[in-house]
N, C-alpha and C. Protein backbone atom coordinates (compact mmCIF):
# COMPACT_ATOMS: atom_id res chain seq x y z
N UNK A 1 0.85 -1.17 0.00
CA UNK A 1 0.00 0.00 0.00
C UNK A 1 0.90 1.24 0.00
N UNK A 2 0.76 1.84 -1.08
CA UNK A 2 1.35 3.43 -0.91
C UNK A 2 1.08 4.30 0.15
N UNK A 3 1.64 5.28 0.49
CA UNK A 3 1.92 6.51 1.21
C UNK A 3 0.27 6.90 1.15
N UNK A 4 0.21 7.43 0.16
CA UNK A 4 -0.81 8.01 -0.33
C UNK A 4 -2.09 7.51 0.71
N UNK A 5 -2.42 6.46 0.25
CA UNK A 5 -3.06 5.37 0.44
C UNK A 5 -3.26 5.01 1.83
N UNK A 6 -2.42 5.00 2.31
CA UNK A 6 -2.34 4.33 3.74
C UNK A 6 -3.11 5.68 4.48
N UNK A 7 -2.36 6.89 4.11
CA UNK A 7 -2.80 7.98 4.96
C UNK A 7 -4.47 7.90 4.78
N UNK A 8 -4.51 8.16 3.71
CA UNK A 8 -6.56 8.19 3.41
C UNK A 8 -7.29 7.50 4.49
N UNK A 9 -6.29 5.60 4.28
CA UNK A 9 -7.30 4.65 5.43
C UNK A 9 -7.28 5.32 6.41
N UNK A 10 -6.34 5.84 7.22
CA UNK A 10 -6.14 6.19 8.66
C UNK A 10 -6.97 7.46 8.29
N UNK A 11 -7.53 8.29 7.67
CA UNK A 11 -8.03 9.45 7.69
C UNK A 11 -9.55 8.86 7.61
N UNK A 12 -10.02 7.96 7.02
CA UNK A 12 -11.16 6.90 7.15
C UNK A 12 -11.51 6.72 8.01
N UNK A 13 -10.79 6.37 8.87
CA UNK A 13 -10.79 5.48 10.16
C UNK A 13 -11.17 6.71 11.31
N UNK A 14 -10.31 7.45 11.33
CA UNK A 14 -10.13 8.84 12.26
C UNK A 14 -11.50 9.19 11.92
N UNK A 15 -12.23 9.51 10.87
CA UNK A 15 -13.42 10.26 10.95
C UNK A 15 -14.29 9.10 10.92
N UNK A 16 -14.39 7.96 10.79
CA UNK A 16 -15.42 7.12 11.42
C UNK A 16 -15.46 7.21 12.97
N UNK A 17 -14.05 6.98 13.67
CA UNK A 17 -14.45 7.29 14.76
C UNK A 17 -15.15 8.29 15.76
N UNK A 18 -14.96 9.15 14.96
CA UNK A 18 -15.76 10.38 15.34
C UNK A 18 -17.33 10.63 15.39
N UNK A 19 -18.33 9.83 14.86
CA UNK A 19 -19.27 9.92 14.33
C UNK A 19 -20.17 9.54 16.22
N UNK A 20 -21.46 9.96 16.20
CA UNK A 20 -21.83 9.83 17.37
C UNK A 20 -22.39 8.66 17.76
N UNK A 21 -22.24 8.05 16.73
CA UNK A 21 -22.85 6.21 16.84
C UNK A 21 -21.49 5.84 17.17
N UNK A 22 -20.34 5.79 16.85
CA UNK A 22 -18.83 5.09 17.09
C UNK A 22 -18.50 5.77 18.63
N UNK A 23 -18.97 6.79 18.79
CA UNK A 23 -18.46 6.95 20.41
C UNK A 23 -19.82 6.49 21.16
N UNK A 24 -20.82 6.22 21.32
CA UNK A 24 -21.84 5.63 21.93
C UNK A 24 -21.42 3.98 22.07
N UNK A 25 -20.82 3.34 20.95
CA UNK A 25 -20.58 1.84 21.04
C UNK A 25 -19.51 2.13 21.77
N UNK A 26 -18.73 2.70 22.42
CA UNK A 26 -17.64 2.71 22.86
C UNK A 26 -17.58 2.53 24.08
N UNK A 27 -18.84 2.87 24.74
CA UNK A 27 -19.26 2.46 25.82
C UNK A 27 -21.00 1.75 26.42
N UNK A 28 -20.90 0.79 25.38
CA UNK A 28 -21.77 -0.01 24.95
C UNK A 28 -22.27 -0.59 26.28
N UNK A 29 -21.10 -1.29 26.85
CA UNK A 29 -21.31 -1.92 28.42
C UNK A 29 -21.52 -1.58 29.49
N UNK A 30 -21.73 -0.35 29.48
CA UNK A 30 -21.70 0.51 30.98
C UNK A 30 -23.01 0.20 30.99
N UNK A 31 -23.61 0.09 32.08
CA UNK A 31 -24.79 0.16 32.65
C UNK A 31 -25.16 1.58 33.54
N UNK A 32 -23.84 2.61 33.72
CA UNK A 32 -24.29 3.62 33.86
C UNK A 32 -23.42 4.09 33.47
N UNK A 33 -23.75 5.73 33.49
CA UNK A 33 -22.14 6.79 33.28
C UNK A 33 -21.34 6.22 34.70
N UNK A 34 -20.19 6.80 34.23
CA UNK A 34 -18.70 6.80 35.38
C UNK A 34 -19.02 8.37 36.31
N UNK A 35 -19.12 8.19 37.19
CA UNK A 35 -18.62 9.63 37.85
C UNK A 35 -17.56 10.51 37.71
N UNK A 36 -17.37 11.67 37.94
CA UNK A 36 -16.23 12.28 37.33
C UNK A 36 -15.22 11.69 38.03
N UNK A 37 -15.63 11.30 39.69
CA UNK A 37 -14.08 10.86 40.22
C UNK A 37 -13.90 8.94 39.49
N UNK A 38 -14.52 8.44 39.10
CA UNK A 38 -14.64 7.40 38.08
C UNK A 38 -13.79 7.24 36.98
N UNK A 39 -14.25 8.70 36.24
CA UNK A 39 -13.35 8.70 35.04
C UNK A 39 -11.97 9.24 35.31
N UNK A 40 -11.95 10.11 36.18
CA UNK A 40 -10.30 10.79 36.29
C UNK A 40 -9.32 10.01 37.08
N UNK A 41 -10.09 8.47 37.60
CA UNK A 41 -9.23 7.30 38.31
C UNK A 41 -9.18 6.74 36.88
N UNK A 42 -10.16 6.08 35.83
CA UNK A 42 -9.89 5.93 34.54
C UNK A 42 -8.30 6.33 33.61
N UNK A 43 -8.73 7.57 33.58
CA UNK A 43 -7.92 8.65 32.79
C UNK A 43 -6.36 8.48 33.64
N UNK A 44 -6.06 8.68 35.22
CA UNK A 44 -4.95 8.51 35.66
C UNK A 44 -4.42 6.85 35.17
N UNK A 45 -5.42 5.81 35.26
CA UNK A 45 -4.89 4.59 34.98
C UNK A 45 -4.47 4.38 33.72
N UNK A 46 -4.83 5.11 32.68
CA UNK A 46 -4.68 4.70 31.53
C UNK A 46 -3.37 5.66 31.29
N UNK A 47 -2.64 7.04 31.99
CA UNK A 47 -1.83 7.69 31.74
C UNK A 47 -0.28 6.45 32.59
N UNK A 48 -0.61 6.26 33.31
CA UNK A 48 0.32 5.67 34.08
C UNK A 48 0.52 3.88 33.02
N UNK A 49 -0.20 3.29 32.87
CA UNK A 49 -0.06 2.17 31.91
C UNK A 49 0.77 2.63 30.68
N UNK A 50 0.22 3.70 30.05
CA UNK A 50 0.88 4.39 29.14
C UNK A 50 2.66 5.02 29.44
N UNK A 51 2.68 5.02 30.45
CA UNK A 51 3.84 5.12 30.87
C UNK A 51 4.82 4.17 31.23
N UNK A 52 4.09 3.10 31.24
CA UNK A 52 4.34 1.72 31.46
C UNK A 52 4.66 0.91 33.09
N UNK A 53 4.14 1.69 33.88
CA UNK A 53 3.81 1.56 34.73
C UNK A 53 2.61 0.31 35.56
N UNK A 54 3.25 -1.18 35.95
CA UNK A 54 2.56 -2.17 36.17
C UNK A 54 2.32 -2.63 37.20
N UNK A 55 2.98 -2.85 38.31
CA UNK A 55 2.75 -3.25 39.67
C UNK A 55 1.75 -2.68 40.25
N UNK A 56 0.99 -2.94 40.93
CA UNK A 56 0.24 -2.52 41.93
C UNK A 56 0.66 -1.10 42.83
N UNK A 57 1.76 -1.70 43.30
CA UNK A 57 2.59 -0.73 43.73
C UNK A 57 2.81 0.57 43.57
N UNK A 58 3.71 -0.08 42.01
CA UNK A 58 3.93 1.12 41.47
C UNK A 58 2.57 2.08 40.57
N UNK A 59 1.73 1.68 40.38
CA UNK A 59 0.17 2.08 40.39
C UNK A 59 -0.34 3.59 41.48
N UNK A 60 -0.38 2.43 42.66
CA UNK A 60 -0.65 3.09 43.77
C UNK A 60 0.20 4.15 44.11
N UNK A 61 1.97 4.15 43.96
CA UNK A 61 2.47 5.29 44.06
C UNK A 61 2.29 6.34 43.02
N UNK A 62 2.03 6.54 41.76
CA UNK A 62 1.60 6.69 40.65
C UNK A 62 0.05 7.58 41.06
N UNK A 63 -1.13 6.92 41.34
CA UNK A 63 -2.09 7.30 41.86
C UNK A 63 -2.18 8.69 42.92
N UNK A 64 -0.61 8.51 44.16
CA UNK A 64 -0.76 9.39 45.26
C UNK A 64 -0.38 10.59 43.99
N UNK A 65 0.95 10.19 43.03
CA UNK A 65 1.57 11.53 42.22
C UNK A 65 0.78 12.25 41.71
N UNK A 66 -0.89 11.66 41.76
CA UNK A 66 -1.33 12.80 40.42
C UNK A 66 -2.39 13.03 41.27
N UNK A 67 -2.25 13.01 42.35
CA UNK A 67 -3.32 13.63 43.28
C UNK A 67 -4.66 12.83 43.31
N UNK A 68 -5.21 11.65 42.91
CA UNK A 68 -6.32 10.85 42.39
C UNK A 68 -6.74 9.80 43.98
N UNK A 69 -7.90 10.95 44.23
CA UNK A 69 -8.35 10.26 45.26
C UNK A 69 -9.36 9.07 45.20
N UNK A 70 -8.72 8.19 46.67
CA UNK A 70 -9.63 6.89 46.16
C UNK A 70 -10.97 7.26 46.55
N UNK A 71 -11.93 6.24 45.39
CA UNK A 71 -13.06 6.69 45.52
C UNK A 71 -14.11 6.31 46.52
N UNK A 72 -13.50 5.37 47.21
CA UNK A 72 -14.92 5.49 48.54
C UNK A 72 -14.46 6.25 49.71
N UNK A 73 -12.70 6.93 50.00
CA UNK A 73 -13.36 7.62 50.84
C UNK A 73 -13.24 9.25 50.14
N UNK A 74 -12.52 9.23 49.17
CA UNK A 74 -12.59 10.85 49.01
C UNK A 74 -11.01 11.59 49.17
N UNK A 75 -10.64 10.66 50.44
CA UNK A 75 -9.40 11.27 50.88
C UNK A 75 -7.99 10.19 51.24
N UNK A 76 -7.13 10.31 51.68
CA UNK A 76 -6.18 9.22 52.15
C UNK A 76 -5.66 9.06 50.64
N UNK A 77 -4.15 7.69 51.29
CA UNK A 77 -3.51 7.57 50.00
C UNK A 77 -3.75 6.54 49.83
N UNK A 78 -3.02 5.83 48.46
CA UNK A 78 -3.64 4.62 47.89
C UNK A 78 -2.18 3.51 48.01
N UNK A 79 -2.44 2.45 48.07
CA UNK A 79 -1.89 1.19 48.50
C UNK A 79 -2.06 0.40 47.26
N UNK A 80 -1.43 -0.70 47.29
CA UNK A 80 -1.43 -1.59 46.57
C UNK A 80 -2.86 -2.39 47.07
N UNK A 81 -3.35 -2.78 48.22
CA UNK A 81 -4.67 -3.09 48.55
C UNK A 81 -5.56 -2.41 48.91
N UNK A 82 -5.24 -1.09 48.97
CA UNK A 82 -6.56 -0.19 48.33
C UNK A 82 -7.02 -0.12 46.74
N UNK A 83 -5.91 -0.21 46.40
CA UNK A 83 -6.15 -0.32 44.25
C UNK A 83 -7.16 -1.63 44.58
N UNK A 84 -6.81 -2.80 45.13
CA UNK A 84 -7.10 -3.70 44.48
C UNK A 84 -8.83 -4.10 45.23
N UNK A 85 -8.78 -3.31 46.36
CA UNK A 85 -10.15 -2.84 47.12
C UNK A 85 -11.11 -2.29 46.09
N UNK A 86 -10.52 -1.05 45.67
CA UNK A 86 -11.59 0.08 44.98
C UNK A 86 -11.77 -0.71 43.96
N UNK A 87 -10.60 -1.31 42.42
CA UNK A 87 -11.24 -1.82 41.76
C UNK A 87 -12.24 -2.96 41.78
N UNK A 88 -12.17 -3.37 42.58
CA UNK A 88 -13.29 -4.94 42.52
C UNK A 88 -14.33 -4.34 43.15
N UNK A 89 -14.32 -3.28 44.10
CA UNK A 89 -15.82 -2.67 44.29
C UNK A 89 -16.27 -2.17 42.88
N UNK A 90 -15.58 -0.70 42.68
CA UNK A 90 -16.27 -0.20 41.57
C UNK A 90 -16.66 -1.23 40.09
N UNK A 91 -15.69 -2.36 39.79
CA UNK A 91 -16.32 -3.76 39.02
C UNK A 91 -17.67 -4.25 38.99
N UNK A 92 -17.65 -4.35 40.91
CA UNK A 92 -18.90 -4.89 40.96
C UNK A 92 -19.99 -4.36 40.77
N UNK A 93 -19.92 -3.08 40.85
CA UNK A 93 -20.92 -1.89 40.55
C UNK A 93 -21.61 -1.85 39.45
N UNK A 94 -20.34 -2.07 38.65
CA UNK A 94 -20.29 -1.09 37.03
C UNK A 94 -21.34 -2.37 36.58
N UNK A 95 -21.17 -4.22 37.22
CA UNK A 95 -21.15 -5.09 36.62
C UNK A 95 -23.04 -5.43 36.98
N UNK A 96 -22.85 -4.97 37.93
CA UNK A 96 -24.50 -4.67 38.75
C UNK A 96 -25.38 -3.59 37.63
N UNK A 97 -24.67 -2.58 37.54
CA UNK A 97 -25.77 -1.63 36.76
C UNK A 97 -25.78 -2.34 35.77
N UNK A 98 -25.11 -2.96 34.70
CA UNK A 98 -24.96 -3.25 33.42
C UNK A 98 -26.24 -4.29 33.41
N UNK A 99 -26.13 -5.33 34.59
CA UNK A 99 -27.00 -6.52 34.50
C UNK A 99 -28.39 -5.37 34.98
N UNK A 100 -28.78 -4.70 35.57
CA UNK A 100 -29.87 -3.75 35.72
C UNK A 100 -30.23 -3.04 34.81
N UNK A 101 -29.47 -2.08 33.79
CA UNK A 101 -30.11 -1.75 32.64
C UNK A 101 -29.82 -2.08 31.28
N UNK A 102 -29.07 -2.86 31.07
CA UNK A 102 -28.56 -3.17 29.81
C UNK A 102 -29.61 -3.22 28.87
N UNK A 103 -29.53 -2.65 27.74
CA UNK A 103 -30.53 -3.06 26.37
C UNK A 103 -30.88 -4.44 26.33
N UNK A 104 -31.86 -5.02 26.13
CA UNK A 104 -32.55 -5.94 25.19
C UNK A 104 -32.24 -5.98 24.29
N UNK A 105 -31.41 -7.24 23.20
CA UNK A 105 -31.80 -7.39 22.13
C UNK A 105 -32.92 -7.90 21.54
């Protein structure tokens, strides 16, 4: 595939994703919205992975750096078994609403 060519697909692709049906499937599974402190534990996890950042540990120290409070109490710092606290709560949540409102096919 040429230069040319290749760029177009990826310019294809880029504006399909954009469309308001491609960001609605994107979060197809939620059974509800995320809360803002939801998404900005989201958004920190996905900056720190991106950084390549994997342990628990190193997560949780990661977490205190960007100021990202845990979400059931609001305040305090985060641990390697607080990460692993909050996520399997908020899981079970997310996994609860989903089975509560999910579409019918």
């Amino acid at each position: 595939m040429t230069t040319a060519a290749q760029d177009g697909f990826k310019d294809k692709i880029a504006a399909a994703q954009q469309t308001a049906e491609a960001r609605q499937r994107a979060h197809q599974s939620l059974g509800r919205p995320l809360s803002v402190a939801e998404e900005a534990l989201a958004d920190a996890l996905m900056q720190l992975y991106a950084d390549g950042v994997e342990t628990p540990e190193a997560i949780a120290e990661g977490l205190n750096r960007l100021a990202i409070a845990p979400l059931s109490s609001g305040t305090g710092s985060w641990t390697a078994e607080l990460l692993h606290d909050e996520l399997e709560t908020l899981n079970a949540d997310l996994d609860a609403a989903y089975q509560e409102n999910r579409q019918q096919s």
